[in-house]
PDB file of N, CA and C in Angstrom:
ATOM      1  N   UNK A   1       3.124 -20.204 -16.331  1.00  0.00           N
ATOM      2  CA  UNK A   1       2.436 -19.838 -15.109  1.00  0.00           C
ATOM      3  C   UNK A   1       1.255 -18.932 -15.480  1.00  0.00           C
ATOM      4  N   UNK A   2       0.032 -19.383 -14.402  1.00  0.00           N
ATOM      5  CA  UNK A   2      -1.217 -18.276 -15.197  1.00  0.00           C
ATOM      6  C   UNK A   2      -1.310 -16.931 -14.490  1.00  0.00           C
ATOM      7  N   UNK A   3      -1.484 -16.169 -15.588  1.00  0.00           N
ATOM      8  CA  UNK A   3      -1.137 -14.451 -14.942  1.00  0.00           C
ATOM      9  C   UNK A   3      -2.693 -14.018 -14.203  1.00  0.00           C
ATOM     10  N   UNK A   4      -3.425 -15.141 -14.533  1.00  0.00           N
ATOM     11  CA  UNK A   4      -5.058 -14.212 -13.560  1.00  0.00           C
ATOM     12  C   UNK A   4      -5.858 -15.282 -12.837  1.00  0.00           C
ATOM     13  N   UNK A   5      -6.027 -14.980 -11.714  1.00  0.00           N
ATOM     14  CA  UNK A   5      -6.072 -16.551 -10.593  1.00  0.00           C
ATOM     15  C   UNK A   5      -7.839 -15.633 -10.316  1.00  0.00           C
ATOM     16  N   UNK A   6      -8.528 -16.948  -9.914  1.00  0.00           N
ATOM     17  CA  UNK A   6      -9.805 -16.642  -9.575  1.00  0.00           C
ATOM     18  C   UNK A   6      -9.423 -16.114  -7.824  1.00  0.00           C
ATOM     19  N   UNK A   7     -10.590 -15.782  -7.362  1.00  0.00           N
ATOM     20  CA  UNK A   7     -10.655 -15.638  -6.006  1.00  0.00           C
ATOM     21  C   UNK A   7     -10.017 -16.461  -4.889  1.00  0.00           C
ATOM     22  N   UNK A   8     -11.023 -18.103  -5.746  1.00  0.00           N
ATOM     23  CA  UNK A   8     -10.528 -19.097  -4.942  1.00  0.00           C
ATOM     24  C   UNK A   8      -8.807 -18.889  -4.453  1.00  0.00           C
ATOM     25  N   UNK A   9      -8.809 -19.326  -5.633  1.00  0.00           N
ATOM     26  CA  UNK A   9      -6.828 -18.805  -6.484  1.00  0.00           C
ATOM     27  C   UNK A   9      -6.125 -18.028  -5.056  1.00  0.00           C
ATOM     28  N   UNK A  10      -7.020 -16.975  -5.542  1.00  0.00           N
ATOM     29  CA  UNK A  10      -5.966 -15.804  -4.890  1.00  0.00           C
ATOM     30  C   UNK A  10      -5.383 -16.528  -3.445  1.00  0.00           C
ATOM     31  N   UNK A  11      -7.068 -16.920  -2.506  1.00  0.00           N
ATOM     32  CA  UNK A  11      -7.020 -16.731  -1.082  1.00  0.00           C
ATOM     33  C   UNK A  11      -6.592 -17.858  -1.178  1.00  0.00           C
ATOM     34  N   UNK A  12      -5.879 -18.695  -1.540  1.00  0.00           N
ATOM     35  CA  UNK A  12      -5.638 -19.965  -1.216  1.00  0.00           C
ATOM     36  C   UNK A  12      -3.379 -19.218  -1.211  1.00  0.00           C
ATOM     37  N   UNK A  13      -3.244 -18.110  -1.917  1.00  0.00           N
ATOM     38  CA  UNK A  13      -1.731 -17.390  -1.848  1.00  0.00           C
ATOM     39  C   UNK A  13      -1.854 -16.791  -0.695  1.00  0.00           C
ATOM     40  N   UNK A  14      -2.455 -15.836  -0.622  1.00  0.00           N
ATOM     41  CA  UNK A  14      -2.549 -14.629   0.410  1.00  0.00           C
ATOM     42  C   UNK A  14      -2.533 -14.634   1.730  1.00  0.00           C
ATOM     43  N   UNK A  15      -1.396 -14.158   2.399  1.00  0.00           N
ATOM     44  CA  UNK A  15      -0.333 -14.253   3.393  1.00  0.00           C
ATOM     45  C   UNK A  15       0.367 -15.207   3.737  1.00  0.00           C
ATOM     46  N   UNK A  16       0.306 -16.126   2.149  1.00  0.00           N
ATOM     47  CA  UNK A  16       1.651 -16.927   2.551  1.00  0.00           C
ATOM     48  C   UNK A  16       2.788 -15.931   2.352  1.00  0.00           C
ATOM     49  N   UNK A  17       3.999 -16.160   2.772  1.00  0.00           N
ATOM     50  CA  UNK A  17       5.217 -15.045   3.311  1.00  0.00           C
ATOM     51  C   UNK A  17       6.238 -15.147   1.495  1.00  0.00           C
ATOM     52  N   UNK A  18       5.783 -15.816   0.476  1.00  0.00           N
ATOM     53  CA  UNK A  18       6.294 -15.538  -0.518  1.00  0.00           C
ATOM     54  C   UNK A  18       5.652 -14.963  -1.450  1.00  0.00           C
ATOM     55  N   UNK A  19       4.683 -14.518  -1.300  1.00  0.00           N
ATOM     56  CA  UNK A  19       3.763 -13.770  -2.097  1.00  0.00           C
ATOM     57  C   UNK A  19       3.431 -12.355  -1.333  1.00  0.00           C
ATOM     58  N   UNK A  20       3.371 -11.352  -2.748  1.00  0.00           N
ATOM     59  CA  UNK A  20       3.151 -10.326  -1.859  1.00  0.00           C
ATOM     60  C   UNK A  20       1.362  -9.623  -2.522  1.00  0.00           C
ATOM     61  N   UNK A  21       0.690  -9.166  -2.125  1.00  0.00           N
ATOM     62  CA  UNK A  21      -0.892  -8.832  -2.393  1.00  0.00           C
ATOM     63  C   UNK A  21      -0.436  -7.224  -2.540  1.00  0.00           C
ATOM     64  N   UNK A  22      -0.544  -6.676  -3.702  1.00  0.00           N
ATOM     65  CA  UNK A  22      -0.706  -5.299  -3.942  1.00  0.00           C
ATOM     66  C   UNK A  22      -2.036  -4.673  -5.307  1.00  0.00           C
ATOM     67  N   UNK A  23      -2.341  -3.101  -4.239  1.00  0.00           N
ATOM     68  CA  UNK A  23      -3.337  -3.078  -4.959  1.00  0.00           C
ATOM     69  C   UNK A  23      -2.972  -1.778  -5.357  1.00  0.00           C
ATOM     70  N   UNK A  24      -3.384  -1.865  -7.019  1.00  0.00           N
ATOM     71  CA  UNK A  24      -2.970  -0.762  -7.885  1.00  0.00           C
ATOM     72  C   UNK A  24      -3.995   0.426  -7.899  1.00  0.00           C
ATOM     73  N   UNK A  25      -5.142   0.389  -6.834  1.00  0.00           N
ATOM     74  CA  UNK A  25      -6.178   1.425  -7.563  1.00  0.00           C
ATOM     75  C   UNK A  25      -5.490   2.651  -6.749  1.00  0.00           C
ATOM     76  N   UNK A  26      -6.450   3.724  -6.902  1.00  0.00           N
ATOM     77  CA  UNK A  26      -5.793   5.236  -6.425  1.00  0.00           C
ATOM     78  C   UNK A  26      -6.495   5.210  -4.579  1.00  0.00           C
ATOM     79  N   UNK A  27      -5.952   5.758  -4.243  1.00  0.00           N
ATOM     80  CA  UNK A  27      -6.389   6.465  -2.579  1.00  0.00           C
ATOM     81  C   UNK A  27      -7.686   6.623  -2.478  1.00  0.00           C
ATOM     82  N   UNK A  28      -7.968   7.451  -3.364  1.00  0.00           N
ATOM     83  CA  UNK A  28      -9.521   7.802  -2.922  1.00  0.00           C
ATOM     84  C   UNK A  28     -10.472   6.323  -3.307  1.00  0.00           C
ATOM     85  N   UNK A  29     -10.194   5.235  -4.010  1.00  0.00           N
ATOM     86  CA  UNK A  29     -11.004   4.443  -4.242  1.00  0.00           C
ATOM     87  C   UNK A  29     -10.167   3.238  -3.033  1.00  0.00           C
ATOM     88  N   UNK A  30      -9.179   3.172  -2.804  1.00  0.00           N
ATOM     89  CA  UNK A  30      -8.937   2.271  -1.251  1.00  0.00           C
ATOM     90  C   UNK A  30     -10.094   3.000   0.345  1.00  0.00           C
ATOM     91  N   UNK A  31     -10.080   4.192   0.284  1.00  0.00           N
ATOM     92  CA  UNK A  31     -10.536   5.167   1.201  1.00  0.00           C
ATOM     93  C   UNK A  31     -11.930   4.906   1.114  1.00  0.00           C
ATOM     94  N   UNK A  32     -12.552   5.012  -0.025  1.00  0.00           N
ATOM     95  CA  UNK A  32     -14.110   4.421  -0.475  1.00  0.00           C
ATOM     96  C   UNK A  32     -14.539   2.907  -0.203  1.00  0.00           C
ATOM     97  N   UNK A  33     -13.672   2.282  -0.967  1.00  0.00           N
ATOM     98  CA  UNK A  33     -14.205   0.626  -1.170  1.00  0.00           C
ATOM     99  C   UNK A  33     -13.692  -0.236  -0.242  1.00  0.00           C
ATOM    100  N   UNK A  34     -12.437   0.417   0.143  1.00  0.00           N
ATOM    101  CA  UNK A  34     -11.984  -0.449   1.281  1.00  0.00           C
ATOM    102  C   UNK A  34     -10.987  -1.057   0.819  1.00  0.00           C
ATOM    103  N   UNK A  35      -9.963  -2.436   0.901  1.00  0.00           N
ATOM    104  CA  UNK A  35      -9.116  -3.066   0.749  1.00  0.00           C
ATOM    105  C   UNK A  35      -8.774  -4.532   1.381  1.00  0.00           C
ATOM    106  N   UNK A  36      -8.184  -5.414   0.366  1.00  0.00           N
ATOM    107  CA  UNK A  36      -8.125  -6.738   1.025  1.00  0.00           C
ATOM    108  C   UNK A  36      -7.191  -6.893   2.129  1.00  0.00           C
ATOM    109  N   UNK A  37      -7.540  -7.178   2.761  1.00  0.00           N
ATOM    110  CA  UNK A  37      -6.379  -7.150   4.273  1.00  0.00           C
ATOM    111  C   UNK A  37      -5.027  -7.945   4.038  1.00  0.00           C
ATOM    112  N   UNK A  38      -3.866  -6.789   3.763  1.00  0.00           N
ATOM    113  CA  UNK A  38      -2.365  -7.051   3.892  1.00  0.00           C
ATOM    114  C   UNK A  38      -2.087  -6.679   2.918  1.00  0.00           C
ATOM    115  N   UNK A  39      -2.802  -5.987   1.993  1.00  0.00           N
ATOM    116  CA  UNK A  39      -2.371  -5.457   0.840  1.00  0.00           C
ATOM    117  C   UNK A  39      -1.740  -4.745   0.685  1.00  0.00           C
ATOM    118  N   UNK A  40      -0.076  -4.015  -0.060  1.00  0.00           N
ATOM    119  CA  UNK A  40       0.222  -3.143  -0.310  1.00  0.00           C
ATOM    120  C   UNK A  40      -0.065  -2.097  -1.051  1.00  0.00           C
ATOM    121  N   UNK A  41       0.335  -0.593  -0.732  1.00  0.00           N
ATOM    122  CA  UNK A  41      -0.880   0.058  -1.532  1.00  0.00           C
ATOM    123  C   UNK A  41       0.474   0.591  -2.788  1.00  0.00           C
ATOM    124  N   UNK A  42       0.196   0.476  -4.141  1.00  0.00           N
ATOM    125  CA  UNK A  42       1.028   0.961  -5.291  1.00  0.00           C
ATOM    126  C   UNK A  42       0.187   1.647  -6.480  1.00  0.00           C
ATOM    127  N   UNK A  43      -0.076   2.369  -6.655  1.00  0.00           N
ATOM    128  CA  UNK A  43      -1.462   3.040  -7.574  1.00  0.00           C
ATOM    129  C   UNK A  43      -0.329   2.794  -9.184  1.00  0.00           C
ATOM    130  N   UNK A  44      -1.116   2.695  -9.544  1.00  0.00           N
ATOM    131  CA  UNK A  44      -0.739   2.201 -10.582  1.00  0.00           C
ATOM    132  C   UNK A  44      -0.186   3.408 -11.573  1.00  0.00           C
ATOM    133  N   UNK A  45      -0.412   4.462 -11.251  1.00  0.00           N
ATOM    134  CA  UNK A  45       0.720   5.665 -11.756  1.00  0.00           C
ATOM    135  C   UNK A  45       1.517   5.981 -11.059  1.00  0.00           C
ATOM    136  N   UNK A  46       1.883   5.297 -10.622  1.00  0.00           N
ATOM    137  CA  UNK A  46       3.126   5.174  -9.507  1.00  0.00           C
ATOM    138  C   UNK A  46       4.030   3.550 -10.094  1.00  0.00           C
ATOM    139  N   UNK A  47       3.400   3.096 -10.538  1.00  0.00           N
ATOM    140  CA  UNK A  47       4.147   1.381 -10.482  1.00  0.00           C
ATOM    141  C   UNK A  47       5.491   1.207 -10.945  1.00  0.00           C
ATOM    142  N   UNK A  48       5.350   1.872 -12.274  1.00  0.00           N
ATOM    143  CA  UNK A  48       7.072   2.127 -13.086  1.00  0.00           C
ATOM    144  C   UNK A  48       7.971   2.486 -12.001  1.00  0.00           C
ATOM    145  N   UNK A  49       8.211   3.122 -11.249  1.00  0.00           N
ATOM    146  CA  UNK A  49       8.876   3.580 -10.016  1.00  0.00           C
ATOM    147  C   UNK A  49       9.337   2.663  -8.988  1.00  0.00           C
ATOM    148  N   UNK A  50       7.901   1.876  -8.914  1.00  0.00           N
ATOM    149  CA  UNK A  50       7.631   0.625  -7.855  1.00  0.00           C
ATOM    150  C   UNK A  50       8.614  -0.320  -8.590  1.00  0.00           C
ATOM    151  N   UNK A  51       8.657  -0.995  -9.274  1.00  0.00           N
ATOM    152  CA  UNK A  51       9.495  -1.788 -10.081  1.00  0.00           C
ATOM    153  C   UNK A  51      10.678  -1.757 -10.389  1.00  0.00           C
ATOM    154  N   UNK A  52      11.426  -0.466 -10.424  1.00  0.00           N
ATOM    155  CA  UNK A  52      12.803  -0.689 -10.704  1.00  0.00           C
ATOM    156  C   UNK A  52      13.364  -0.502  -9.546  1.00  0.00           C
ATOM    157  N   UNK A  53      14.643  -0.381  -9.772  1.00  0.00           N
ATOM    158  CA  UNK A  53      15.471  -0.822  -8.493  1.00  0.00           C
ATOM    159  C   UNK A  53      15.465   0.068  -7.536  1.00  0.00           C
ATOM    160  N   UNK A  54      15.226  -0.379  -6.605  1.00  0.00           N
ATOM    161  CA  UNK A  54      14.902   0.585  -5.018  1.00  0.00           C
ATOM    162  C   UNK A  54      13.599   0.550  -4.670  1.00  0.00           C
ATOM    163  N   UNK A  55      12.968   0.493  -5.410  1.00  0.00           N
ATOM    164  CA  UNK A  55      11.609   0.674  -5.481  1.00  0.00           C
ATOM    165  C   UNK A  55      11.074  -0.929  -4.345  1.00  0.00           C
ATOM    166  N   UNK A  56       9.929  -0.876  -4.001  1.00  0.00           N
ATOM    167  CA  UNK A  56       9.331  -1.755  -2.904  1.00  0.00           C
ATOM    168  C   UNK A  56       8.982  -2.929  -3.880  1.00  0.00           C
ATOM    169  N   UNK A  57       8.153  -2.989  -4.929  1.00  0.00           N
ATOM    170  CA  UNK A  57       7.854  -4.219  -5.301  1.00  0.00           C
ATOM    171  C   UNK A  57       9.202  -5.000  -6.281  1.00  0.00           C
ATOM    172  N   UNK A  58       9.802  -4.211  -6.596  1.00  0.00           N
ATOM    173  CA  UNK A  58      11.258  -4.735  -6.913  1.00  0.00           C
ATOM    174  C   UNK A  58      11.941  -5.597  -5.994  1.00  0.00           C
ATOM    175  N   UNK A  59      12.510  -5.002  -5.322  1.00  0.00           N
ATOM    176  CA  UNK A  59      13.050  -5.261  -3.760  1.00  0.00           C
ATOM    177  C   UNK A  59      12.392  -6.927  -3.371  1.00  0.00           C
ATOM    178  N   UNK A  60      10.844  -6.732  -3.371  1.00  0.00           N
ATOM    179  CA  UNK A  60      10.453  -8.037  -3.165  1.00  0.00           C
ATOM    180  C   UNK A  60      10.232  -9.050  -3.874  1.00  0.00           C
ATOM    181  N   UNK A  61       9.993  -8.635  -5.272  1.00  0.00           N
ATOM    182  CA  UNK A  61      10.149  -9.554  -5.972  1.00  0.00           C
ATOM    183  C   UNK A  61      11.662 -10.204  -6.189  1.00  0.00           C
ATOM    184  N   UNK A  62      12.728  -9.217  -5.940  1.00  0.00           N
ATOM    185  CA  UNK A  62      14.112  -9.902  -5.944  1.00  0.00           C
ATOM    186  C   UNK A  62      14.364 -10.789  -4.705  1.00  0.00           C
ATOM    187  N   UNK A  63      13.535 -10.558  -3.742  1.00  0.00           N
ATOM    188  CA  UNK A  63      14.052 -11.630  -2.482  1.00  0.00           C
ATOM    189  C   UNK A  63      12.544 -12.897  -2.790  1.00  0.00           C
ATOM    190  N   UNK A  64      12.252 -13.130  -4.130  1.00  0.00           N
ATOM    191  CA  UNK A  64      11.770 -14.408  -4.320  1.00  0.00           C
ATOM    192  C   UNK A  64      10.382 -13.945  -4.050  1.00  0.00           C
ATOM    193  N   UNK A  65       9.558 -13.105  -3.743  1.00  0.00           N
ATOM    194  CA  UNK A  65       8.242 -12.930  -3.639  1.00  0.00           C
ATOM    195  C   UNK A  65       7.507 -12.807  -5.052  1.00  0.00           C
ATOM    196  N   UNK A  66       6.296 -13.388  -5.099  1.00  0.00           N
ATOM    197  CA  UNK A  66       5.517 -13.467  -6.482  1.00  0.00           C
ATOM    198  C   UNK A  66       4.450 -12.593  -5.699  1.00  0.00           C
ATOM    199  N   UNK A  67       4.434 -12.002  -7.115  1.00  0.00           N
ATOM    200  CA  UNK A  67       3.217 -10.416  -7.221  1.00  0.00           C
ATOM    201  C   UNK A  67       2.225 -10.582  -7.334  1.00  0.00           C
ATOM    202  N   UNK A  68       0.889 -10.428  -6.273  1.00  0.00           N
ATOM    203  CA  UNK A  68      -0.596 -10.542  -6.531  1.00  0.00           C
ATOM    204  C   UNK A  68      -1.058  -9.242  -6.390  1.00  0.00           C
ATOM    205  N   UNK A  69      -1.279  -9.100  -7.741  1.00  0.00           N
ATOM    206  CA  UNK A  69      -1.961  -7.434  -7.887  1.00  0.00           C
ATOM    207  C   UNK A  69      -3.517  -7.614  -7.947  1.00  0.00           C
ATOM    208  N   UNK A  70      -4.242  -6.640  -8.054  1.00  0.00           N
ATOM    209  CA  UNK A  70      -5.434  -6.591  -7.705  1.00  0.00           C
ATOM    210  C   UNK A  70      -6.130  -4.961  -7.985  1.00  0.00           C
ATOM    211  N   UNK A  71      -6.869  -4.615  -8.647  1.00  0.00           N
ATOM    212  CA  UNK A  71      -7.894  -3.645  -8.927  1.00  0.00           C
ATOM    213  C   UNK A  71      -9.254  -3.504  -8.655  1.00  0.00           C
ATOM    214  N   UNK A  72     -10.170  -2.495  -8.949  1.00  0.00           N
ATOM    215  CA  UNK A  72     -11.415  -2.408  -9.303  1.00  0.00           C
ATOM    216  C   UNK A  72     -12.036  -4.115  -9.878  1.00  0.00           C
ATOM    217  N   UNK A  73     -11.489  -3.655 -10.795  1.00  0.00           N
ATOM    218  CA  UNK A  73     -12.206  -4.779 -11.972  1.00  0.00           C
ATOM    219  C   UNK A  73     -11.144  -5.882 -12.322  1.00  0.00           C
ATOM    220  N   UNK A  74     -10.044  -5.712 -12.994  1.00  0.00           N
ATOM    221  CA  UNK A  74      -9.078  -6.670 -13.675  1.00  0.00           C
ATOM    222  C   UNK A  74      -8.359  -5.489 -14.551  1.00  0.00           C
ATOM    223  N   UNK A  75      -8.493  -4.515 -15.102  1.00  0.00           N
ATOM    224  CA  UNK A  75      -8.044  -4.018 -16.823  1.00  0.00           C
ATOM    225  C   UNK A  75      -6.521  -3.648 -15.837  1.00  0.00           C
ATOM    226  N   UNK A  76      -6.792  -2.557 -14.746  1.00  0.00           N
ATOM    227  CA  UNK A  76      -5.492  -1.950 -14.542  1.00  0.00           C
ATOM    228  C   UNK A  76      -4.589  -3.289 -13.498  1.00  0.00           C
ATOM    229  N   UNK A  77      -4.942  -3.892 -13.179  1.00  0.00           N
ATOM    230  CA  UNK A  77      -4.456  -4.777 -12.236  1.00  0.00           C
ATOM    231  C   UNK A  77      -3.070  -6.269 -13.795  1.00  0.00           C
ATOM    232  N   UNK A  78      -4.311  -6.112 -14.823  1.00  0.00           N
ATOM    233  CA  UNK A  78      -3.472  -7.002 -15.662  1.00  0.00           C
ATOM    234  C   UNK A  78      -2.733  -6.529 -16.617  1.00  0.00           C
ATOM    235  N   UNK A  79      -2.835  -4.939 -16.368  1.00  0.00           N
ATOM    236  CA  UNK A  79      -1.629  -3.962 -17.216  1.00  0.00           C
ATOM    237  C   UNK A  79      -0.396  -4.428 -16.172  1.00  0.00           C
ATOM    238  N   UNK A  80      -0.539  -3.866 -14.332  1.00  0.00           N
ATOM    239  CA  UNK A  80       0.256  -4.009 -13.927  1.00  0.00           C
ATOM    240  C   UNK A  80       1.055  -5.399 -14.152  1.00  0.00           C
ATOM    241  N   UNK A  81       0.538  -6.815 -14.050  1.00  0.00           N
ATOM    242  CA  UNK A  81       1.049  -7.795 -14.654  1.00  0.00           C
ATOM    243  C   UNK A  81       1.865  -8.091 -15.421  1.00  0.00           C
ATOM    244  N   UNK A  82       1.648  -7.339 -16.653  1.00  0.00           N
ATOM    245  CA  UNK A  82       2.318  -6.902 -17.666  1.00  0.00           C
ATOM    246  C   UNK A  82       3.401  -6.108 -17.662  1.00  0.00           C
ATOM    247  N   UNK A  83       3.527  -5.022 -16.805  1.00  0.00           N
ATOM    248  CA  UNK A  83       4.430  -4.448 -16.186  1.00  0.00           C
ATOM    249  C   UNK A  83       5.664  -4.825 -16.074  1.00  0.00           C
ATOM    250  N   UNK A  84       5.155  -5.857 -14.771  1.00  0.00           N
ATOM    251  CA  UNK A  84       6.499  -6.632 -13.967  1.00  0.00           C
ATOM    252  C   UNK A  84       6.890  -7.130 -14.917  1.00  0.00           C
ATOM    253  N   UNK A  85       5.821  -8.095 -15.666  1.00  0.00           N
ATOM    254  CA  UNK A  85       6.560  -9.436 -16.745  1.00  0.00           C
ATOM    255  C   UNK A  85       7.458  -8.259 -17.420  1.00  0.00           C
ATOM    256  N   UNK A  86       7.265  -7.070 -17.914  1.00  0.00           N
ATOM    257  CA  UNK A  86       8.473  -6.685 -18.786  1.00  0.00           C
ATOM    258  C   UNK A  86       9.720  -6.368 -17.896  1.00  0.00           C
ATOM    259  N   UNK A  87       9.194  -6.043 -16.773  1.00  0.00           N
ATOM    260  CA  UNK A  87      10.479  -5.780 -15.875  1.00  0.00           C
ATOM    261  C   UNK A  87      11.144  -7.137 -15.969  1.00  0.00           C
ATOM    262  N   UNK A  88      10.903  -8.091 -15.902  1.00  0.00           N
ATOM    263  CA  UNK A  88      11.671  -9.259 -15.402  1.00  0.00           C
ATOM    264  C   UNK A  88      10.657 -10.131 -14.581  1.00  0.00           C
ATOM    265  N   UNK A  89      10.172  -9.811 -13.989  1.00  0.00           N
ATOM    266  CA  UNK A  89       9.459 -10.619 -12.487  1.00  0.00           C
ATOM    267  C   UNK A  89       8.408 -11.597 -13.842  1.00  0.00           C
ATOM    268  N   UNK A  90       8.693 -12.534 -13.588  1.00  0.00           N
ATOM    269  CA  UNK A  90       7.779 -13.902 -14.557  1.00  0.00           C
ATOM    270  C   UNK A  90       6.505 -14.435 -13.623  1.00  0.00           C
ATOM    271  N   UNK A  91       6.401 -14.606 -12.621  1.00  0.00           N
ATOM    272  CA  UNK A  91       6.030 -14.617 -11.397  1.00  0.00           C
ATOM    273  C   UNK A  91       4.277 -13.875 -11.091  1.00  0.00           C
ATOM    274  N   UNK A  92       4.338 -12.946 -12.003  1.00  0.00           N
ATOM    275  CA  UNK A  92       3.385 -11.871 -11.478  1.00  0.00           C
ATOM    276  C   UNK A  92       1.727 -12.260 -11.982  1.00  0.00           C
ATOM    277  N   UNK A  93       0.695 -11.930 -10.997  1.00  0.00           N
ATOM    278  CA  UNK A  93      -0.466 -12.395 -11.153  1.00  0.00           C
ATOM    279  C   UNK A  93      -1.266 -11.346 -11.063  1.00  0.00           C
ATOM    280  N   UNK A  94      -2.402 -11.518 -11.342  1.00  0.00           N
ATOM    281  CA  UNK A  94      -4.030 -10.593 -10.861  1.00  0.00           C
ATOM    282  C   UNK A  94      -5.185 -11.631 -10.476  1.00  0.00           C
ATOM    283  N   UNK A  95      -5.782 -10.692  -9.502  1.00  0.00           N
ATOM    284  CA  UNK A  95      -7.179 -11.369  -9.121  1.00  0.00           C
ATOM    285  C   UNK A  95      -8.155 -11.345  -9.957  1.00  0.00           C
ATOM    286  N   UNK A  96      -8.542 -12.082 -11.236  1.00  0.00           N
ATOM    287  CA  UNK A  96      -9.342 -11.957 -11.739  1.00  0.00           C
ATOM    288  C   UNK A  96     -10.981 -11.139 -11.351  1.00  0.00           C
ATOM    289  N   UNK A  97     -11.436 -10.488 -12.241  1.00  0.00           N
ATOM    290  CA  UNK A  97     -12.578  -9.817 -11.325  1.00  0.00           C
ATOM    291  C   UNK A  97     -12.097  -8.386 -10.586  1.00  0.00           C
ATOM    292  N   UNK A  98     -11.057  -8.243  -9.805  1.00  0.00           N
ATOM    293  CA  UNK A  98     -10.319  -7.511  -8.592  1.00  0.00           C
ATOM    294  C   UNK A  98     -11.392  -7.417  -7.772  1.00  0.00           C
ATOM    295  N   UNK A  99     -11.153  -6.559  -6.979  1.00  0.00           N
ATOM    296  CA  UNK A  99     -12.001  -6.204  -5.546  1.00  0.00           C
ATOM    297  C   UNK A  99     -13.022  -6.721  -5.316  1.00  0.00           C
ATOM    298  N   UNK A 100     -14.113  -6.613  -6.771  1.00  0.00           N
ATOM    299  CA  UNK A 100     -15.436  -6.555  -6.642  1.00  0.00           C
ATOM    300  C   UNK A 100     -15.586  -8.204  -6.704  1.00  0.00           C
ATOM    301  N   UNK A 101     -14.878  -8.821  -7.591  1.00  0.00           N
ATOM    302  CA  UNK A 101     -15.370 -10.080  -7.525  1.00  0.00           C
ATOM    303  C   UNK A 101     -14.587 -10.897  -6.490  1.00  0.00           C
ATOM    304  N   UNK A 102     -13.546 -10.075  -5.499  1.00  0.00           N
ATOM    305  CA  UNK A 102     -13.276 -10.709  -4.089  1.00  0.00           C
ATOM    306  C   UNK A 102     -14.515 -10.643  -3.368  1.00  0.00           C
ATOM    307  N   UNK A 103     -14.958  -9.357  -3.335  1.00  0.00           N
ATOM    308  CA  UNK A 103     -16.302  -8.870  -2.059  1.00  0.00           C
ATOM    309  C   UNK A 103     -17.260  -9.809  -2.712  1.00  0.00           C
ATOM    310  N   UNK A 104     -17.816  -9.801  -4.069  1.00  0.00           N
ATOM    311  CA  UNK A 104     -18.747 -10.782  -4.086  1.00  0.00           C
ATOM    312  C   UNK A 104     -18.448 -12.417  -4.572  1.00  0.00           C
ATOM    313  N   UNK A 105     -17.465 -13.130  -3.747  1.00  0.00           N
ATOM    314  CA  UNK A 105     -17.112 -14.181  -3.307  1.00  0.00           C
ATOM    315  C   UNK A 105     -16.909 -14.507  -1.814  1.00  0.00           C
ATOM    316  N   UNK A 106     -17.175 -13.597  -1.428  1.00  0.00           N
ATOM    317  CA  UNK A 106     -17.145 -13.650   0.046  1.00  0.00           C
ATOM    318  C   UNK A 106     -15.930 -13.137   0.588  1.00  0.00           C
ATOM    319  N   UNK A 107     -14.851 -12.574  -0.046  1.00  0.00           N
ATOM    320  CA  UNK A 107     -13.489 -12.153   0.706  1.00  0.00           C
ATOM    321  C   UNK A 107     -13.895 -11.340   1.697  1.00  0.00           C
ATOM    322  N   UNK A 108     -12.803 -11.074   2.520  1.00  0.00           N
ATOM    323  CA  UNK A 108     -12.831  -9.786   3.617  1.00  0.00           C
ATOM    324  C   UNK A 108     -12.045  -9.050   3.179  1.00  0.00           C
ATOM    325  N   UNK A 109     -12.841  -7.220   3.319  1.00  0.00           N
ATOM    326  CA  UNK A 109     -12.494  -6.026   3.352  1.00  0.00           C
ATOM    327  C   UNK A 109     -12.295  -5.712   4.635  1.00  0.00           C
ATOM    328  N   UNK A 110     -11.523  -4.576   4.296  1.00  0.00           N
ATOM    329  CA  UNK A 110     -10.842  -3.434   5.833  1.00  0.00           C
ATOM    330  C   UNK A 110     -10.755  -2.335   5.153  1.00  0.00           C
ATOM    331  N   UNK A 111     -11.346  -1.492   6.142  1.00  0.00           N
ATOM    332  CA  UNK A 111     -11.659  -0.172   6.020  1.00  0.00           C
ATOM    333  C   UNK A 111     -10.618   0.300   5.680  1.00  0.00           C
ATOM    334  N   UNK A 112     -10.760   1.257   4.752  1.00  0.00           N
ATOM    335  CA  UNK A 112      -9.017   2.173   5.241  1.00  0.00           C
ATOM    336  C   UNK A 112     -10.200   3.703   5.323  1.00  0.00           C
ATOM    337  N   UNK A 113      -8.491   4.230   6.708  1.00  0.00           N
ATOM    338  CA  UNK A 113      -9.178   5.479   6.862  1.00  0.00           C
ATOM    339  C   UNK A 113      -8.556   6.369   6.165  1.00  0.00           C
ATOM    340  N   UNK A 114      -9.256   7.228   5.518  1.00  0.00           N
ATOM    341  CA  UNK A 114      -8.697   8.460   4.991  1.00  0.00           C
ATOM    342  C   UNK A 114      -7.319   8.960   5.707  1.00  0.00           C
ATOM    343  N   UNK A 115      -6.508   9.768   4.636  1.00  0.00           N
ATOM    344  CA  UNK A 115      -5.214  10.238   5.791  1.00  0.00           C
ATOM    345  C   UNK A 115      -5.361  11.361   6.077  1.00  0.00           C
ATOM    346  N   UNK A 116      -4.741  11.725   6.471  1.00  0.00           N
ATOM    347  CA  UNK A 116      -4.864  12.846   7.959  1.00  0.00           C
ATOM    348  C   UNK A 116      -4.330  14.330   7.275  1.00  0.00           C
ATOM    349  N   UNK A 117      -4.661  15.108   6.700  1.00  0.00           N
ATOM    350  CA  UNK A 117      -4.063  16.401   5.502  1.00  0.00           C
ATOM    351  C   UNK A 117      -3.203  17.105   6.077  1.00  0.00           C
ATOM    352  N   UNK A 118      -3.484  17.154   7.880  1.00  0.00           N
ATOM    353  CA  UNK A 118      -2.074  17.919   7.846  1.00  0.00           C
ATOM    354  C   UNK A 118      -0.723  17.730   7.968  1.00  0.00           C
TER     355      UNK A 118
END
């Protein structure tokens, strides 16, 4: 199975109900650049956590969901890849490019709003 799907790729998965779209960058760059709509948010110093048991992308990858991660660029999005594959999950993908080469393929962004500090 190929671990890095073009754009096309991606949007041809994304919100079908067995795939799940998560994006590894940090807060302040979802808050800035925005995000692909339905994405889960997992920063990628957080992921080890995310992955084992209890954890959210665990959880879904055990009820049969395949992992579409997604970054800035590709580097941290196809570490996370790498990740899962060692966890177990065989399944797991990246958006080649990430964000930037969604936005300049034409994908749709959604704002995210900053959170609220108090």
């Amino acid at each position: 199975m190929r671990r890095e799907l073009s754009c096309a790729e991606a949007r041809a998965l994304i919100g079908r109900p067995d795939v799940l779209l998560v994006d590894v960058r940090d807060t302040a760059e979802r808050e800035r650049d925005g995000a692909i709509p339905g994405a889960v948010h997992a920063p990628i110093a957080l992921l080890a956590a995310q992955l084992r048991p209890g954890g959210t992308l665990h959880e879904a990858a055990m009820n049969g969901r395949r992992l579409l991660f997604y970054c800035a660029g590709g580097p941290r999005s196809a570490r996370a890849v790498e990740a899962a594959t060692a966890t177990g999950f065989t399944g797991a993908c990246h958006i080649e490019g990430g964000i930037r080469a969604w936005y300049n393929n034409g994908g749709r962004i959604e704002r995210i709003e900053p959170a609220d500090p108090s």
